[in-house]
Protein backbone atom coordinates (compact mmCIF):
# COMPACT_ATOMS: atom_id res chain seq x y z
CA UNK A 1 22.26 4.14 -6.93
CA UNK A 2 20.84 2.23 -4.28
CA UNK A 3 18.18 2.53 -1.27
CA UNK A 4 18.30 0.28 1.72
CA UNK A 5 15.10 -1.10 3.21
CA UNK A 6 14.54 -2.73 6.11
CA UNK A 7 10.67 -4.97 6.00
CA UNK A 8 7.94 -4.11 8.71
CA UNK A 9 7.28 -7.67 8.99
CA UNK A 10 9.38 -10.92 8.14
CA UNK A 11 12.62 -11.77 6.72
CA UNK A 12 14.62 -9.57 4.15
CA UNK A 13 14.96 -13.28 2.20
CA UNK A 14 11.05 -13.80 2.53
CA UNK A 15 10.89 -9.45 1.03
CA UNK A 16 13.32 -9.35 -1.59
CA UNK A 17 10.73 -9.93 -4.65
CA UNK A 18 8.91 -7.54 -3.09
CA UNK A 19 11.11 -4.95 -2.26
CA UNK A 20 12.26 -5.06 -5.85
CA UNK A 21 8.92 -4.77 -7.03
CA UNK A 22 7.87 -1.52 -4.66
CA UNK A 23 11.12 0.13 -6.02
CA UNK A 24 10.20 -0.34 -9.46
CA UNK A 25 6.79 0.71 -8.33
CA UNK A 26 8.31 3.95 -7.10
CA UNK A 27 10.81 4.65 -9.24
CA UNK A 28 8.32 5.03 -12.52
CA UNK A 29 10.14 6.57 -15.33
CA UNK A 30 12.84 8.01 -13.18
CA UNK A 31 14.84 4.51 -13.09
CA UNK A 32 15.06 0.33 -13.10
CA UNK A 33 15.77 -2.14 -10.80
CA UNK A 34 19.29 -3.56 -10.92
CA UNK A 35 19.20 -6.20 -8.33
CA UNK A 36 18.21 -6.78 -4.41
CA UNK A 37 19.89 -8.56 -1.42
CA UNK A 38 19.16 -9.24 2.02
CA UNK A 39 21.99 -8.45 4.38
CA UNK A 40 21.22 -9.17 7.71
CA UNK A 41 17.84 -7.56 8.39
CA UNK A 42 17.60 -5.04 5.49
CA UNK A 43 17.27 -5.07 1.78
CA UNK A 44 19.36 -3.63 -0.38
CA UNK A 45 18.26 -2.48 -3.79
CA UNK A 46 19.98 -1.33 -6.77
CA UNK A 47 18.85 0.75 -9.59
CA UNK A 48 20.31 2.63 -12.14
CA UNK A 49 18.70 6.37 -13.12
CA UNK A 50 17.02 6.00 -16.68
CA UNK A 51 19.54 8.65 -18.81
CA UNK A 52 16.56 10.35 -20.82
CA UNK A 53 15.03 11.71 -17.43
CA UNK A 54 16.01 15.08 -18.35
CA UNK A 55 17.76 16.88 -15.28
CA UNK A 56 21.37 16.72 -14.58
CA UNK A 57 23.08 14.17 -12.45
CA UNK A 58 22.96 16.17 -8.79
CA UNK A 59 19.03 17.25 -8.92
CA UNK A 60 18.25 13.38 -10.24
CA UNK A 61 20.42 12.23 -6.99
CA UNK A 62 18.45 14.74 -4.75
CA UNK A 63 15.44 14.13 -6.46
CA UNK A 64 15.33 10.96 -5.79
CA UNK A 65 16.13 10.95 -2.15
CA UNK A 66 13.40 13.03 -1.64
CA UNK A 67 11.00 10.84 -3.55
CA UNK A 68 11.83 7.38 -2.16
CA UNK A 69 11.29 7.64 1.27
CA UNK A 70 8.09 9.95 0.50
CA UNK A 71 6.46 7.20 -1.80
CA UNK A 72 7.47 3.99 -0.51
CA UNK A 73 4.63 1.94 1.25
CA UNK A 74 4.52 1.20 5.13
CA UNK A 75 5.63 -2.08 4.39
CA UNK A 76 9.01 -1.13 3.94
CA UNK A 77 10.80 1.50 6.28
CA UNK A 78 13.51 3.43 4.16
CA UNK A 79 16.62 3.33 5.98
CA UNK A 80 18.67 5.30 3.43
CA UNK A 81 19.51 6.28 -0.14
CA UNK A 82 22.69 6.52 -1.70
CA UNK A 83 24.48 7.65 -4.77
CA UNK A 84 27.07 5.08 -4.59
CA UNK A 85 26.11 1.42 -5.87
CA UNK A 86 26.15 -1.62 -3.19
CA UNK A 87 29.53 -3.05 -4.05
CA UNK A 88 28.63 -7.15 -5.22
């Protein structure tokens, strides 16, 4: 999966460590970080859902929509979440 971000203040390139790190922060048990990259002014952050979180596929995916934008900090501004990974 992946969630775009797009920082309050500075660069994407001057965010990326912590964009990865406020993911991770709100993801908990539910998943990992994969890897972030700025394009243009956002962040993009991949993560893959940890398999023993125990619903199926579509409620983890909606789930998780829900939960992102609701948890992550007003340094970041959540610009969308996605099922599909950011191609590399």
């Amino acid at each position: 999966m992946r969630v775009t971000l797009k920082p309050t203040s500075g660069t994407a390139t001057a965010n990326l460590e912590r964009a990865k790190h406020e993911i991770d922060r709100v993801l908990g048990f539910r998943g990992s970080v994969d890897g972030t990259k700025a394009v243009g002014e956002k962040i993009v952050v991949n993560f893959n859902m940890n398999p023993k979180w125990d619903l199926p596929k579509e409620q983890k995916v909606d789930s998780l929509k829900e939960w992102i934008p609701a948890k992550v900090r007003s340094s970041f501004k959540v610009v969308s979440v996605s099922a599909e990974e950011e191609l590399k």
